[in-house]
C-alpha atoms as a PDB file:
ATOM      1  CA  UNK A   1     -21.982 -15.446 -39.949  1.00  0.00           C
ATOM      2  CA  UNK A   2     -24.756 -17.512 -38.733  1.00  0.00           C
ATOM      3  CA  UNK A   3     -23.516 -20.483 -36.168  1.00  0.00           C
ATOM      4  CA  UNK A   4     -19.968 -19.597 -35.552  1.00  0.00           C
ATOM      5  CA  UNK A   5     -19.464 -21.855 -33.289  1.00  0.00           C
ATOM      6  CA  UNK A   6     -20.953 -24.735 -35.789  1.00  0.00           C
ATOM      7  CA  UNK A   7     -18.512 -23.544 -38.724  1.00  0.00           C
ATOM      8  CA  UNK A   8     -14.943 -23.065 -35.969  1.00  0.00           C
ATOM      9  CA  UNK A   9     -16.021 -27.068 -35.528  1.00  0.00           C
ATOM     10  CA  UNK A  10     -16.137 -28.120 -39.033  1.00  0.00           C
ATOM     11  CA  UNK A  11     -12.539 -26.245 -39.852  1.00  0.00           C
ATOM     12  CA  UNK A  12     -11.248 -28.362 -36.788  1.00  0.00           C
ATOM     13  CA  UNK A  13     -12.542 -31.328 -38.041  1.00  0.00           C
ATOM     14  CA  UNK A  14     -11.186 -30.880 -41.360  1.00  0.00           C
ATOM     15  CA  UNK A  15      -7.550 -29.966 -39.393  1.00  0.00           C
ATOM     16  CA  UNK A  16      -7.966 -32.887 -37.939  1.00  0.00           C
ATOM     17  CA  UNK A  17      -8.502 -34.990 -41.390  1.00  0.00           C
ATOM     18  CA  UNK A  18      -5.842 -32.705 -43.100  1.00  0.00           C
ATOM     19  CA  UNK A  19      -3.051 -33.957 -40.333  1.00  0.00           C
ATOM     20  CA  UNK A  20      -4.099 -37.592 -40.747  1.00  0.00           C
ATOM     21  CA  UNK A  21      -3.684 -37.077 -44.643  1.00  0.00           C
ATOM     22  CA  UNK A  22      -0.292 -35.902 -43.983  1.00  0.00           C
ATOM     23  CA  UNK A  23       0.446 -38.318 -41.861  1.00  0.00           C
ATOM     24  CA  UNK A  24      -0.803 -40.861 -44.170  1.00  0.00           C
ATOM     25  CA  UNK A  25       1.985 -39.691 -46.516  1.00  0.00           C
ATOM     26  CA  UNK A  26       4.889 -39.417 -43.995  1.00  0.00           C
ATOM     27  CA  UNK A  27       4.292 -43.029 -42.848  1.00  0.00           C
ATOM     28  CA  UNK A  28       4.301 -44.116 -46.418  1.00  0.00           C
ATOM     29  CA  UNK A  29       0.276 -45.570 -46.659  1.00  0.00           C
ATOM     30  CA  UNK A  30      -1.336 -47.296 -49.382  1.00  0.00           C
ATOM     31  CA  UNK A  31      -2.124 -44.919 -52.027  1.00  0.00           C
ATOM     32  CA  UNK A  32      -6.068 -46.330 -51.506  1.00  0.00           C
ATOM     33  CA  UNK A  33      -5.655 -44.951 -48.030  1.00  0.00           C
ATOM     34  CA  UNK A  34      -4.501 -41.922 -49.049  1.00  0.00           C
ATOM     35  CA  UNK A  35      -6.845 -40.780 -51.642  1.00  0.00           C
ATOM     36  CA  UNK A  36      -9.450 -41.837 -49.566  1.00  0.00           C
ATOM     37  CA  UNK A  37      -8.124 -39.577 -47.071  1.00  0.00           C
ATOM     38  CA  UNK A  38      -7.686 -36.877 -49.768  1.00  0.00           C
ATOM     39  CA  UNK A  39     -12.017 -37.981 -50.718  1.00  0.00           C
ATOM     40  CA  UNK A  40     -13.020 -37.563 -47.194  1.00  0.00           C
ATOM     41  CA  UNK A  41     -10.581 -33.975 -47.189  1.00  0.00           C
ATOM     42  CA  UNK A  42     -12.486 -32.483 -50.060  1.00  0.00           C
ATOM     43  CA  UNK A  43     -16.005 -33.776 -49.095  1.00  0.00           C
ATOM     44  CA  UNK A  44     -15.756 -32.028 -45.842  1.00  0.00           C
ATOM     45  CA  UNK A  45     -14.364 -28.533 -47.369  1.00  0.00           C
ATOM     46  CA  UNK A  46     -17.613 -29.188 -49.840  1.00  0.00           C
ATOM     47  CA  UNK A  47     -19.780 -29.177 -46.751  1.00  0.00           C
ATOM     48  CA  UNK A  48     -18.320 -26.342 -45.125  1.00  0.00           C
ATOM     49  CA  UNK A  49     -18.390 -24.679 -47.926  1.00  0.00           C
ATOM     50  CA  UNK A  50     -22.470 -25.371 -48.484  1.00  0.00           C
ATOM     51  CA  UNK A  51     -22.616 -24.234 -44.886  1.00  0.00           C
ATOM     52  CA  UNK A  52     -21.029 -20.780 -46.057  1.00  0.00           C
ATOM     53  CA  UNK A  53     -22.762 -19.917 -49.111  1.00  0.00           C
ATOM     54  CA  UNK A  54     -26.514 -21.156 -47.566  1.00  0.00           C
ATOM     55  CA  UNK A  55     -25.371 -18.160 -44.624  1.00  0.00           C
ATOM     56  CA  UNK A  56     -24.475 -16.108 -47.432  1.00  0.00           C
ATOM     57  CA  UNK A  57     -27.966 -16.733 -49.420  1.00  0.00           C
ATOM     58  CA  UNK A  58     -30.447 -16.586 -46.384  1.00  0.00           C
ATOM     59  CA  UNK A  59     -28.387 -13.311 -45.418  1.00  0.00           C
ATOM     60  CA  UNK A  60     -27.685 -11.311 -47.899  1.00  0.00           C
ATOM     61  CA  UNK A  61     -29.984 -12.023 -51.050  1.00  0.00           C
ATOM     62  CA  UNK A  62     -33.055 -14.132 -49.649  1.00  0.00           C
ATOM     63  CA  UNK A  63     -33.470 -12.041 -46.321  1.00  0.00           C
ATOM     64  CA  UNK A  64     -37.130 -10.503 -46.647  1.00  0.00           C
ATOM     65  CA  UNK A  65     -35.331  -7.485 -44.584  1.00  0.00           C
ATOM     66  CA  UNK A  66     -33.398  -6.391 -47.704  1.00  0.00           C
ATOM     67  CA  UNK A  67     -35.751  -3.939 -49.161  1.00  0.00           C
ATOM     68  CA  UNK A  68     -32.486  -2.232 -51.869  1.00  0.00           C
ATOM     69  CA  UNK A  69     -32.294  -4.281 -54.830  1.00  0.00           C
ATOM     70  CA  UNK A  70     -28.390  -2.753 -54.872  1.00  0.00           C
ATOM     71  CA  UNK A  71     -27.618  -4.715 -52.044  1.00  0.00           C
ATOM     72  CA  UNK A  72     -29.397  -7.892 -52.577  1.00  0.00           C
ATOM     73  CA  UNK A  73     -27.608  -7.522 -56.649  1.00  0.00           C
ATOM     74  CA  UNK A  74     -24.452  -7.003 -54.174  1.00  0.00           C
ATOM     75  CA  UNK A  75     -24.993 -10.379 -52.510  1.00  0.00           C
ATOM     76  CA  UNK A  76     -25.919 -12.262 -55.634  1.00  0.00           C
ATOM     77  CA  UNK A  77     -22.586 -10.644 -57.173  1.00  0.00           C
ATOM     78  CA  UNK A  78     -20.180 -11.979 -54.722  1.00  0.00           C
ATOM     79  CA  UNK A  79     -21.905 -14.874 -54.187  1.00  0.00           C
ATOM     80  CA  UNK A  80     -21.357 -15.825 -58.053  1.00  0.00           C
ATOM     81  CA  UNK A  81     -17.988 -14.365 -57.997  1.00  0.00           C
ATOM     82  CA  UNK A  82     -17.053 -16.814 -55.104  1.00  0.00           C
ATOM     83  CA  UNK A  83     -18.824 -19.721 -57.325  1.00  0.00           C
ATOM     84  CA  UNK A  84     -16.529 -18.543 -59.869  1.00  0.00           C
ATOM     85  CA  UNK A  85     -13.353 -19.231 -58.072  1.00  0.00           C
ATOM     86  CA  UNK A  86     -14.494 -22.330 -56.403  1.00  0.00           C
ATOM     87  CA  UNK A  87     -16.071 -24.115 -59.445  1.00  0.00           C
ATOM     88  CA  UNK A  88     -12.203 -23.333 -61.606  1.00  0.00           C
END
């Protein structure tokens, strides 16, 4: 995976928004505060999960490296299997 380090930074930041949203519900908030907490949750799993699937296209289907077509098909496949699963 390309920029580790960038990714393990996101996921701690999301941690991070994930504990306030539970927070948010233990101390009883607004429920504006907590759906925008639940907003700003989702929008940063979206980004990670751009972040992913870019890696996944630059590496595995777009790389000029891959000279198989069976491998790049592989990448497209589980790429659009994941997009399955995440667009459900």
């Amino acid at each position: 995976m390309r920029e580790k380090s960038k990714l393990l930074a996101r996921v701690r930041r999301i941690r991070g928004q994930v504990e306030a949203l539970e927070r948010a519900l233990e101390t009883d908030k607004s429920c504006t505060e907590v759906l925008h907490q639940i907003a700003a949750v989702r929008g940063a799993m979206t980004g990670l999960m751009i972040e992913v699937l870019e890696g996944h296209i630059h590496t595995h289907i777009a790389d000029p490296a891959i000279t198989s077509a069976t491998e790049r098909q592989q990448g497209a496949d589980e790429l659009i299997g994941v997009l399955r699963t995440y667009l459900k």
